[in-house]
N, C-alpha and C. Protein backbone atom coordinates (compact mmCIF):
# COMPACT_ATOMS: atom_id res chain seq x y z
N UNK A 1 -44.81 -90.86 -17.75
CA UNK A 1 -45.74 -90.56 -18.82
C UNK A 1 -47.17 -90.66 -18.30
N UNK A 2 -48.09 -89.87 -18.56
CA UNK A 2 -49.14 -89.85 -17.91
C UNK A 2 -50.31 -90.91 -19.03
N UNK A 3 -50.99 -91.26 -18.55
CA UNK A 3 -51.91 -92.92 -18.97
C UNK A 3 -53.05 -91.94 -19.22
N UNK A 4 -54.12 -91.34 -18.45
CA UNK A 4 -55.35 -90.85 -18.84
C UNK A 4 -55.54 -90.22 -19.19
N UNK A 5 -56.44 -89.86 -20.06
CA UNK A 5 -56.61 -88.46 -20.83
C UNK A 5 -56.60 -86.60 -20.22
N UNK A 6 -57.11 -87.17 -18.50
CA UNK A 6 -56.78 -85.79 -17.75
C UNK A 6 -55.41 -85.62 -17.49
N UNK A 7 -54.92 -86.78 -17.45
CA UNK A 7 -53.48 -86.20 -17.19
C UNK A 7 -52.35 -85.99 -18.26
N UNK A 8 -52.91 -86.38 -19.31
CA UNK A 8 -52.43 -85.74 -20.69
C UNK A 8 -52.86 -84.13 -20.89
N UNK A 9 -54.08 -84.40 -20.98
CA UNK A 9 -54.54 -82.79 -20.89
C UNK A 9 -53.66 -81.64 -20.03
N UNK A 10 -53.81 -82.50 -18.68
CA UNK A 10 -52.96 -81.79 -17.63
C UNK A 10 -51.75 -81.12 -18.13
N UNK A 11 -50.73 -82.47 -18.89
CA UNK A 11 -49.36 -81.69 -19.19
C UNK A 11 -49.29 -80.71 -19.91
N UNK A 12 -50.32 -80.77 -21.09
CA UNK A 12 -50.43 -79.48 -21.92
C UNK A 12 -50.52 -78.11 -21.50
N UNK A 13 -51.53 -78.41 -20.72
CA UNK A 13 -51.87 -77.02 -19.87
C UNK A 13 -50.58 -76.66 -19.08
N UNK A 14 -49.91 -77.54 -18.12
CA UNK A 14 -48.82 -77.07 -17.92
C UNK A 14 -47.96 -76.43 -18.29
N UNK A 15 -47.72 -76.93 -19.86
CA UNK A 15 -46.86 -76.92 -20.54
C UNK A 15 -47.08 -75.27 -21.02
N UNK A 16 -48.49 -75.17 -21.58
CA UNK A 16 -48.86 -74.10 -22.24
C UNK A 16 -48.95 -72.76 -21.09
N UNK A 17 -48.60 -73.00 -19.67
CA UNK A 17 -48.84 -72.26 -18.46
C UNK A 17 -47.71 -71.72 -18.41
N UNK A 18 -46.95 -72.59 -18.22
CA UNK A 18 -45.19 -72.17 -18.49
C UNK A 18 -44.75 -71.18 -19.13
N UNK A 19 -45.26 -71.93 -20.56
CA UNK A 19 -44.48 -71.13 -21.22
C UNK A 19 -44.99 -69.70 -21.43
N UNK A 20 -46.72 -69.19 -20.92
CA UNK A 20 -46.96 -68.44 -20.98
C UNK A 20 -45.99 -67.34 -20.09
N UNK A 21 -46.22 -68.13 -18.89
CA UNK A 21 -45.66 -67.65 -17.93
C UNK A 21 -44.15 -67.11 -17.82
N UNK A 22 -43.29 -67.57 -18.74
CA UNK A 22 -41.93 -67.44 -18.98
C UNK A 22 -41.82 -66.29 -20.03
N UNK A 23 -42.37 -65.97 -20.53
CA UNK A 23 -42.57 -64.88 -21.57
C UNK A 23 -43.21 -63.74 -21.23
N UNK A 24 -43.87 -63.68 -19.84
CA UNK A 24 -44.44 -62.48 -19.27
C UNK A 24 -42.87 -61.98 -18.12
N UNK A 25 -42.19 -63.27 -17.61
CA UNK A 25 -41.47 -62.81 -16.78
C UNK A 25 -40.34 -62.28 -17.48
N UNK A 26 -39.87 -62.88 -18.82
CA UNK A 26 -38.96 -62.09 -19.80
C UNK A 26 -39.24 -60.70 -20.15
N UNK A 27 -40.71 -60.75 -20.45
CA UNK A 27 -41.35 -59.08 -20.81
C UNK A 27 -40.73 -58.06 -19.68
N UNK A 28 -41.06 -58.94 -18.82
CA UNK A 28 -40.79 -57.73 -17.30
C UNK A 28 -39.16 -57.16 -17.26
N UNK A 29 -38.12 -58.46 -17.42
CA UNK A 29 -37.44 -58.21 -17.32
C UNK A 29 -36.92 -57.51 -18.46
N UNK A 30 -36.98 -57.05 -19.56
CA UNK A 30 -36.85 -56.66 -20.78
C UNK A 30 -37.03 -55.60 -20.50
N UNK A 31 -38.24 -55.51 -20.44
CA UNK A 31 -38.53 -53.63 -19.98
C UNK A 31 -37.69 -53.15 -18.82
N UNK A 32 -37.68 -53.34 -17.77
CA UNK A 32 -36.86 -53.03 -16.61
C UNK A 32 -35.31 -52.66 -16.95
N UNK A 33 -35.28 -53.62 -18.21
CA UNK A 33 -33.73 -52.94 -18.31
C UNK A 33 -33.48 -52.26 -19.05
N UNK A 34 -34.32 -51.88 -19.90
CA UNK A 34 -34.80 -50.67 -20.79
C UNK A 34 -34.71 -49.78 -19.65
N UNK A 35 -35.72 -49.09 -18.74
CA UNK A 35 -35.31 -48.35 -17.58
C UNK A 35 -33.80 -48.18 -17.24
N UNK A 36 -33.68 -49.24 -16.58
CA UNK A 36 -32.39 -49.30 -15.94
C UNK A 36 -31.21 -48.40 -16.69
N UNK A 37 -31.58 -48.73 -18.08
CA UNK A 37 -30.38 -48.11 -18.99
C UNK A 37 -30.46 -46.68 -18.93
N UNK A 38 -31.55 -46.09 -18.70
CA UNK A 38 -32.22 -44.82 -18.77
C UNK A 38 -31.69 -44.03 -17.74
N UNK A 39 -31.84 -44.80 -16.67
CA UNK A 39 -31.29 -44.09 -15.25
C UNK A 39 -30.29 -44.13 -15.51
N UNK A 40 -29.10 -45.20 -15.83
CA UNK A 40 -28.20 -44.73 -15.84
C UNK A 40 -27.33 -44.16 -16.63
N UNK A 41 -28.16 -43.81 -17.67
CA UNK A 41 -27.57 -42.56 -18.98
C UNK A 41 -28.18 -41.28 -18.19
N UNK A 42 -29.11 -41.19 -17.47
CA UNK A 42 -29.25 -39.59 -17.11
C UNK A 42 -30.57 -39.53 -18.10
N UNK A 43 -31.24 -40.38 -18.22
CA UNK A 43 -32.61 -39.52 -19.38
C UNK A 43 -33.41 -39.57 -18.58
N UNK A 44 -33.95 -38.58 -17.86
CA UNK A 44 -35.23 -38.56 -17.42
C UNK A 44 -36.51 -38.98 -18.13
N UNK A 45 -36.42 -38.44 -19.15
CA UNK A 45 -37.42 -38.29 -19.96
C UNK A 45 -37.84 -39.89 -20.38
N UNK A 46 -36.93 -40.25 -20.74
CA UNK A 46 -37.12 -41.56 -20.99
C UNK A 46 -37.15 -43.09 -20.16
N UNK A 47 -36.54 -42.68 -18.99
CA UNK A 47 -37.17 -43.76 -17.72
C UNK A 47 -38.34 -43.59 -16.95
N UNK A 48 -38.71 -41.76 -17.58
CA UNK A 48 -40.13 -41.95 -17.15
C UNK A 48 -41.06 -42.67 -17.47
N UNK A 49 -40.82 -42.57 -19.28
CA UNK A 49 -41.49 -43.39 -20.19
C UNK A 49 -41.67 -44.69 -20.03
N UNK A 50 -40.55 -44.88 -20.06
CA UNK A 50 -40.14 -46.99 -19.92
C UNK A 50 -41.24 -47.16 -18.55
N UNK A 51 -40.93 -46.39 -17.28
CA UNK A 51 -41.80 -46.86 -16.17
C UNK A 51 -43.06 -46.76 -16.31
N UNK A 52 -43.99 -46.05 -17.20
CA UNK A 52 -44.92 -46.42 -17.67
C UNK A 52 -45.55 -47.25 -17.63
N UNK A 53 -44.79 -47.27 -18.51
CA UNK A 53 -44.96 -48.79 -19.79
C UNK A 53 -44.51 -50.08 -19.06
N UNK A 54 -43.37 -50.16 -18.38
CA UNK A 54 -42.82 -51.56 -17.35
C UNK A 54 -44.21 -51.32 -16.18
N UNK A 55 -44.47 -50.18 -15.36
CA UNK A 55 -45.58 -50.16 -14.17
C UNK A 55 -46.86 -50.79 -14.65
N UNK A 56 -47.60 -50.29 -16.45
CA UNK A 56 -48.77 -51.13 -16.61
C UNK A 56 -48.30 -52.46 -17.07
N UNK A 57 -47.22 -53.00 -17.80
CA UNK A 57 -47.17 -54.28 -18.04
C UNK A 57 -47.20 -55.13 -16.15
N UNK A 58 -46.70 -54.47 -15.05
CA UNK A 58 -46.58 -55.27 -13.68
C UNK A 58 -48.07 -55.23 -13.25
N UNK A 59 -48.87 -54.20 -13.80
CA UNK A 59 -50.14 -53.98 -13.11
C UNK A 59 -51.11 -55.49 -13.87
N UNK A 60 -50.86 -55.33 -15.21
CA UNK A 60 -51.64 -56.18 -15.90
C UNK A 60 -50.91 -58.11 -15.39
N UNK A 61 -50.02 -58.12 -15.10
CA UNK A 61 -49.26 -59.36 -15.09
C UNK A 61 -49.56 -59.57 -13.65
N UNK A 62 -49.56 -58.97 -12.19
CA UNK A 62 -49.78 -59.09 -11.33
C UNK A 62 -51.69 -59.63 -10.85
N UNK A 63 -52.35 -59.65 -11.84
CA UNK A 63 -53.89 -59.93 -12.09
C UNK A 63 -53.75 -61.56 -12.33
N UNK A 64 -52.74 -62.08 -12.74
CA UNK A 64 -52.65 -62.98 -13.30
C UNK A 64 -51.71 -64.44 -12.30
N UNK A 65 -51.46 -65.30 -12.72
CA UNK A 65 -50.93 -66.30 -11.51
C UNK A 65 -49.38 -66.34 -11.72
N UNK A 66 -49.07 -65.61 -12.56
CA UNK A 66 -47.38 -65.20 -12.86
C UNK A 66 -46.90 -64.25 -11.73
N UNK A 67 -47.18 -63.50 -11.27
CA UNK A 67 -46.52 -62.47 -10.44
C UNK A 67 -47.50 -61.79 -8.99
N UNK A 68 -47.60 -62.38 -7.95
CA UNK A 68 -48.07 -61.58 -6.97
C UNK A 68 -47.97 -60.45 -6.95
N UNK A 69 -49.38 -59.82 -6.89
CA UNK A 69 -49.52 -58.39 -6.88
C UNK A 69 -48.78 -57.31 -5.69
N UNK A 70 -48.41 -57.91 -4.84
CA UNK A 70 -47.21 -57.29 -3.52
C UNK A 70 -45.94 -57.46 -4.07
N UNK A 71 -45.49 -58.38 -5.29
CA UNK A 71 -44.20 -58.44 -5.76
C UNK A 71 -44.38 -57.45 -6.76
N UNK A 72 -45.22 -57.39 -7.63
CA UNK A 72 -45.27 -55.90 -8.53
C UNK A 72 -45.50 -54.85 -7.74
N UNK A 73 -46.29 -54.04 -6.63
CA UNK A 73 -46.32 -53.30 -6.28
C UNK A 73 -44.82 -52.94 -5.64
N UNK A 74 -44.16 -53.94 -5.25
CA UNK A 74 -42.54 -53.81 -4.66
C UNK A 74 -42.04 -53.22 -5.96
N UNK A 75 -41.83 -53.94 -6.80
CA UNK A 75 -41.07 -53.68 -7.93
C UNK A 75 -41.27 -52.35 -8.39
N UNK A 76 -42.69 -52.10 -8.60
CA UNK A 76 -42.59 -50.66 -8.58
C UNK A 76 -42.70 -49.55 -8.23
N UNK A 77 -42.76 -49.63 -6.64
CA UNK A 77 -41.88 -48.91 -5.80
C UNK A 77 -40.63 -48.79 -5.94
N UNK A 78 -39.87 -49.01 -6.16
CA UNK A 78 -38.51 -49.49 -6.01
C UNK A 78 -37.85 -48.64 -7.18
N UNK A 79 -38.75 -48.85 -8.53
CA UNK A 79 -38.20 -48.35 -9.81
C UNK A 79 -38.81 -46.75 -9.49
N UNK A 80 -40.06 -46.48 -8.85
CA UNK A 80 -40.25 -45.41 -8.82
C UNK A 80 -39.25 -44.34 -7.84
N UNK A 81 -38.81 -45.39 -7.12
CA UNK A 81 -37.54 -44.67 -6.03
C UNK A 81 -36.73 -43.94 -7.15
N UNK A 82 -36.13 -45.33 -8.13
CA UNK A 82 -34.89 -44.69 -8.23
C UNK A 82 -34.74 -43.64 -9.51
N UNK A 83 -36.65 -43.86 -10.31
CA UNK A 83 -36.34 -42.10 -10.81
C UNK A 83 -36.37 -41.28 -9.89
N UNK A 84 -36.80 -40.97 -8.87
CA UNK A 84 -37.04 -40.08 -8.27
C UNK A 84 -35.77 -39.49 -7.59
N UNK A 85 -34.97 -40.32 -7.30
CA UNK A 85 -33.20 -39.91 -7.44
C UNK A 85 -33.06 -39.34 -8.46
N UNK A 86 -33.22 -39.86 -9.34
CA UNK A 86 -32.76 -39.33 -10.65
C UNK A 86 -33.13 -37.55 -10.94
N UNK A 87 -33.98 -37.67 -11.08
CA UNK A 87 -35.16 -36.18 -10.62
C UNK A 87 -34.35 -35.24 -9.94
N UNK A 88 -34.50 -35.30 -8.45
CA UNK A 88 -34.10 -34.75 -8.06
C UNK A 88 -32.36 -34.37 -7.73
N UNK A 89 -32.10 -35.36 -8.10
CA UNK A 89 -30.11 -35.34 -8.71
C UNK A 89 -30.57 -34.20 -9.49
N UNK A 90 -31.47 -34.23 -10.73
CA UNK A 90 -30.84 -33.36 -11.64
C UNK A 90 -31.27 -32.18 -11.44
N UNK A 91 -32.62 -31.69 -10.59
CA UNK A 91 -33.13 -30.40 -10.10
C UNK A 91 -31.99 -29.74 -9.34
N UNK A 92 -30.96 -30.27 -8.50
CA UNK A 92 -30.20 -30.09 -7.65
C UNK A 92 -28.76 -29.78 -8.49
């Protein structure tokens, strides 16, 4: 149990860091599988969308002390790969 008032303070902030933090990494993952579902129903149209929307939520979250900005830029590389399979699967 922490005795001084900074380290009371401290836990809060922790506390309140966390949980911020746990609710941005849920967001991410939420959306992503929104995508995911997309690709693998065949909607173009609509995992374009979702990547959007998942690419600015990684852009805005990667600014922040939740997610290194080389782990979002991975991530969405990665998602941008696999519309781009998708794409061209279906041009083909």
């Amino acid at each position: 149990m922490p005795n001084s008032e900074s380290a009371k303070k401290r836990v809060r902030q922790n506390t309140d860091r966390a949980a911020r933090n746990r609710w941005r990494r849920t967001k991410v993952k939420d959306e992503t599988k929104v995508f995911l579902k997309a690709i693998h129903d065949g909607d173009r149209v609509g995992a374009e969308k979702s990547l959007r929307s998942l690419s600015g939520l990684l852009d805005r979250f990667a600014l922040t002390p939740t997610m290194h900005r080389n782990t979002a830029a991975r991530r969405k590389s990665r998602l941008a790969k696999r519309l781009n399979k998708l794409t061209a699967s279906a041009k083909a």
